[in-house]
C-alpha atoms as a PDB file:
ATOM      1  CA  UNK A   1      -0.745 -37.964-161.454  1.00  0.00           C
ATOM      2  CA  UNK A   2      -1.252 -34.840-159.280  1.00  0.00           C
ATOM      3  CA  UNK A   3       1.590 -34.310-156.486  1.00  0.00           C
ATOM      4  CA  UNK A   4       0.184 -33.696-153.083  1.00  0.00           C
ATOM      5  CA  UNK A   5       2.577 -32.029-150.266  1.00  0.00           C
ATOM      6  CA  UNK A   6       2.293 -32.263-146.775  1.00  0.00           C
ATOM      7  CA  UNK A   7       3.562 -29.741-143.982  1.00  0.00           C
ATOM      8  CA  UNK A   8       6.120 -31.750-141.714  1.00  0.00           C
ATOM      9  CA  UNK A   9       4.237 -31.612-138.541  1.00  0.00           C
ATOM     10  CA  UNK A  10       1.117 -34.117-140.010  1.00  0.00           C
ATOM     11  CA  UNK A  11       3.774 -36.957-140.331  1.00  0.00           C
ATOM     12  CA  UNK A  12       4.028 -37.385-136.717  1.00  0.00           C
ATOM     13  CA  UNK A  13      -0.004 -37.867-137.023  1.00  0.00           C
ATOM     14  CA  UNK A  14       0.469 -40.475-140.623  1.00  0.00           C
ATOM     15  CA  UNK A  15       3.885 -41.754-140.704  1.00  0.00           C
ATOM     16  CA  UNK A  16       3.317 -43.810-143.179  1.00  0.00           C
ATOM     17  CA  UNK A  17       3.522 -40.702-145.531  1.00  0.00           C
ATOM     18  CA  UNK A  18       6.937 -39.490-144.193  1.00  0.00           C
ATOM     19  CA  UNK A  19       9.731 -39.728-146.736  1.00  0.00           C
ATOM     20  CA  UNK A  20       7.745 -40.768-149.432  1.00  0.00           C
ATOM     21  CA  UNK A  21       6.748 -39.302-152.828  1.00  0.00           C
ATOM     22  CA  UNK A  22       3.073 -38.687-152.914  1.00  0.00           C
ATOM     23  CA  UNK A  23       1.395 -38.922-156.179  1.00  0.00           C
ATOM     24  CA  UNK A  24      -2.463 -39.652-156.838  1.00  0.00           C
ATOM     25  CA  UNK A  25      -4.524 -39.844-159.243  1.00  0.00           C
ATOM     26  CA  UNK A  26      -7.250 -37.484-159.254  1.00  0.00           C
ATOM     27  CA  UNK A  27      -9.029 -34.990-161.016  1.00  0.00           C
ATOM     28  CA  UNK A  28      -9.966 -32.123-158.326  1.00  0.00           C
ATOM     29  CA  UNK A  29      -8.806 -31.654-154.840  1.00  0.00           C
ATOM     30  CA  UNK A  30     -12.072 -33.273-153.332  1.00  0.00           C
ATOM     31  CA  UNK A  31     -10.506 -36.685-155.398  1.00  0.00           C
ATOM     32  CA  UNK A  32      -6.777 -36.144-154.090  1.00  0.00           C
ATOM     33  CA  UNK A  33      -8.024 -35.655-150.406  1.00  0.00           C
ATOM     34  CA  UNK A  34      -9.697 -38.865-150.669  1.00  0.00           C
ATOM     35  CA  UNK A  35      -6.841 -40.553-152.653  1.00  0.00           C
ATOM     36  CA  UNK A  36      -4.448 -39.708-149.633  1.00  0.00           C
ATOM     37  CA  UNK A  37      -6.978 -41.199-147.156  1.00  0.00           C
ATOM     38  CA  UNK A  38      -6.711 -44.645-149.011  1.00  0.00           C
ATOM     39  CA  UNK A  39      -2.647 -44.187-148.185  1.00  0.00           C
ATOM     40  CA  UNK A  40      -3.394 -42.981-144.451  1.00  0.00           C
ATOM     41  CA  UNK A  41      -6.346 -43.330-142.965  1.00  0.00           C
ATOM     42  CA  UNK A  42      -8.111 -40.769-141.368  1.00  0.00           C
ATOM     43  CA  UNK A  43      -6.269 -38.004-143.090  1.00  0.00           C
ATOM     44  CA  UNK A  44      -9.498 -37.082-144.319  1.00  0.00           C
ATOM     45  CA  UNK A  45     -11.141 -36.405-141.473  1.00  0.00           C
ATOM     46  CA  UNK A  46      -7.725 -34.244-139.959  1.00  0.00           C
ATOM     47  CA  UNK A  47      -8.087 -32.241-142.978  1.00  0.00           C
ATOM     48  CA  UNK A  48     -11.778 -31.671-143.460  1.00  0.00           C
ATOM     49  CA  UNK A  49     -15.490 -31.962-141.276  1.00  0.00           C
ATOM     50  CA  UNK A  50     -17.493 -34.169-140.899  1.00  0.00           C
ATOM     51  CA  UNK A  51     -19.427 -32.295-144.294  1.00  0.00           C
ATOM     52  CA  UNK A  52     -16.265 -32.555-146.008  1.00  0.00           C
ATOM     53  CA  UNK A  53     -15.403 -29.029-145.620  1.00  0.00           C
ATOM     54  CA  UNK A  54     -11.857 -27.937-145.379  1.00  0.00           C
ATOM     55  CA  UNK A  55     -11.397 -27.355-141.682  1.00  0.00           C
ATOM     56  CA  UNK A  56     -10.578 -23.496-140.751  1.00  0.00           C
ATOM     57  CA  UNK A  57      -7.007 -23.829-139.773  1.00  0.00           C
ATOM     58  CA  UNK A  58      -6.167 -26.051-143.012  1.00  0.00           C
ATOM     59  CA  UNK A  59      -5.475 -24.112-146.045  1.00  0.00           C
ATOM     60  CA  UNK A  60      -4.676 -26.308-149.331  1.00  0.00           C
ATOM     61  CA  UNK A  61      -3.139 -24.807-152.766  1.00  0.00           C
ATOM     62  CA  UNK A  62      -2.980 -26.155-155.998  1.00  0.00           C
ATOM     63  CA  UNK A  63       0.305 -24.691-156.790  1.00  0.00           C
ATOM     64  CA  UNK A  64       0.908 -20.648-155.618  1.00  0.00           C
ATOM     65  CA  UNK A  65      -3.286 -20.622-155.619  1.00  0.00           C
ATOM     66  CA  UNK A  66      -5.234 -21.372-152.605  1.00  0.00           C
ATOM     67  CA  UNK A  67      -8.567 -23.634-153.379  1.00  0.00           C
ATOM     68  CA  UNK A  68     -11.503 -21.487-153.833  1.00  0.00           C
ATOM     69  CA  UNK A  69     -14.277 -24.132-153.388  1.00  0.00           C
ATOM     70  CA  UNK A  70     -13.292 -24.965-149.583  1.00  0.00           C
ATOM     71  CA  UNK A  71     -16.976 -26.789-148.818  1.00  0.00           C
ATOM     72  CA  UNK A  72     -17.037 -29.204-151.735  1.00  0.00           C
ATOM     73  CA  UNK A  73     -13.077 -29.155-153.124  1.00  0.00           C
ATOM     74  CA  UNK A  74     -14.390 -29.034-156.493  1.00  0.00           C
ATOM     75  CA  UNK A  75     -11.046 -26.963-157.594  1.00  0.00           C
ATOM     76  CA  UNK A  76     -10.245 -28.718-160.913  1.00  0.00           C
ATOM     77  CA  UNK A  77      -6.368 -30.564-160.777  1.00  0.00           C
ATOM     78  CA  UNK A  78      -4.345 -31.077-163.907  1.00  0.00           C
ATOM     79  CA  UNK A  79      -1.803 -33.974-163.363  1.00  0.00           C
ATOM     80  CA  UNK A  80       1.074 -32.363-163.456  1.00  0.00           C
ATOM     81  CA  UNK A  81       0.521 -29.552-160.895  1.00  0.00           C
ATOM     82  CA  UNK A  82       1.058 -29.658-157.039  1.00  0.00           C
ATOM     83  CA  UNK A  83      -0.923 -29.788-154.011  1.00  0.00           C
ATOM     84  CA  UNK A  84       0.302 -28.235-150.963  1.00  0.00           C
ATOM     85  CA  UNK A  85      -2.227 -29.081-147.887  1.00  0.00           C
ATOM     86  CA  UNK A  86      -0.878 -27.147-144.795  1.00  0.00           C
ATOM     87  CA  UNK A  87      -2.096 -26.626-141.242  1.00  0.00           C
ATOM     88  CA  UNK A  88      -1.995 -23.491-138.965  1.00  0.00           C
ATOM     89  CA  UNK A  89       0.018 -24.300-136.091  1.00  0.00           C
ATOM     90  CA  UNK A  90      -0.981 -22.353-132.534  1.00  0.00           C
ATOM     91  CA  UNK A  91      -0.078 -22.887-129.010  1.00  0.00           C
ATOM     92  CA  UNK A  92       2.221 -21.147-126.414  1.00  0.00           C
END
């Protein structure tokens, strides 16, 4: 199973993912994205467009690498490697 890691900040938007271990079974990131929307719904959508595209201010690794393949997360996953999904934070 591939690990999937969450910045802090998107457990105030899924909860339900707080404190947990997150492990699913998938095969490239496009599979893991939609793996973590069956444990919180709508995460999904937070993290990519209406196309499926990774949204601009969300960047997602699979371990130190970012995802090349940002419209169709195609990036191949081994199961034991990590991925980190993270979110650019702005405001004043």
């Amino acid at each position: 199973m591939v690990q999937v890691r969450l910045t802090r900040h998107l457990f105030a938007f899924f909860p339900q993912l707080e404190n947990r271990e997150l492990h699913v079974e998938a095969s490239d990131v496009a599979g893991a994205v939609r793996a973590l929307d069956e444990l919180a719904p709508g995460i999904a959508f937070y993290v990519c467009d209406e196309r499926g595209r990774l949204r601009p201010h969300v960047n997602v690794f699979i371990g130190n690498n970012p995802v090349r393949d940002r419209r169709q997360l195609s990036d191949a996953v081994q199961a034991d490697q990590t991925i980190s999904i993270l979110q650019a934070l702005s405001g004043g």
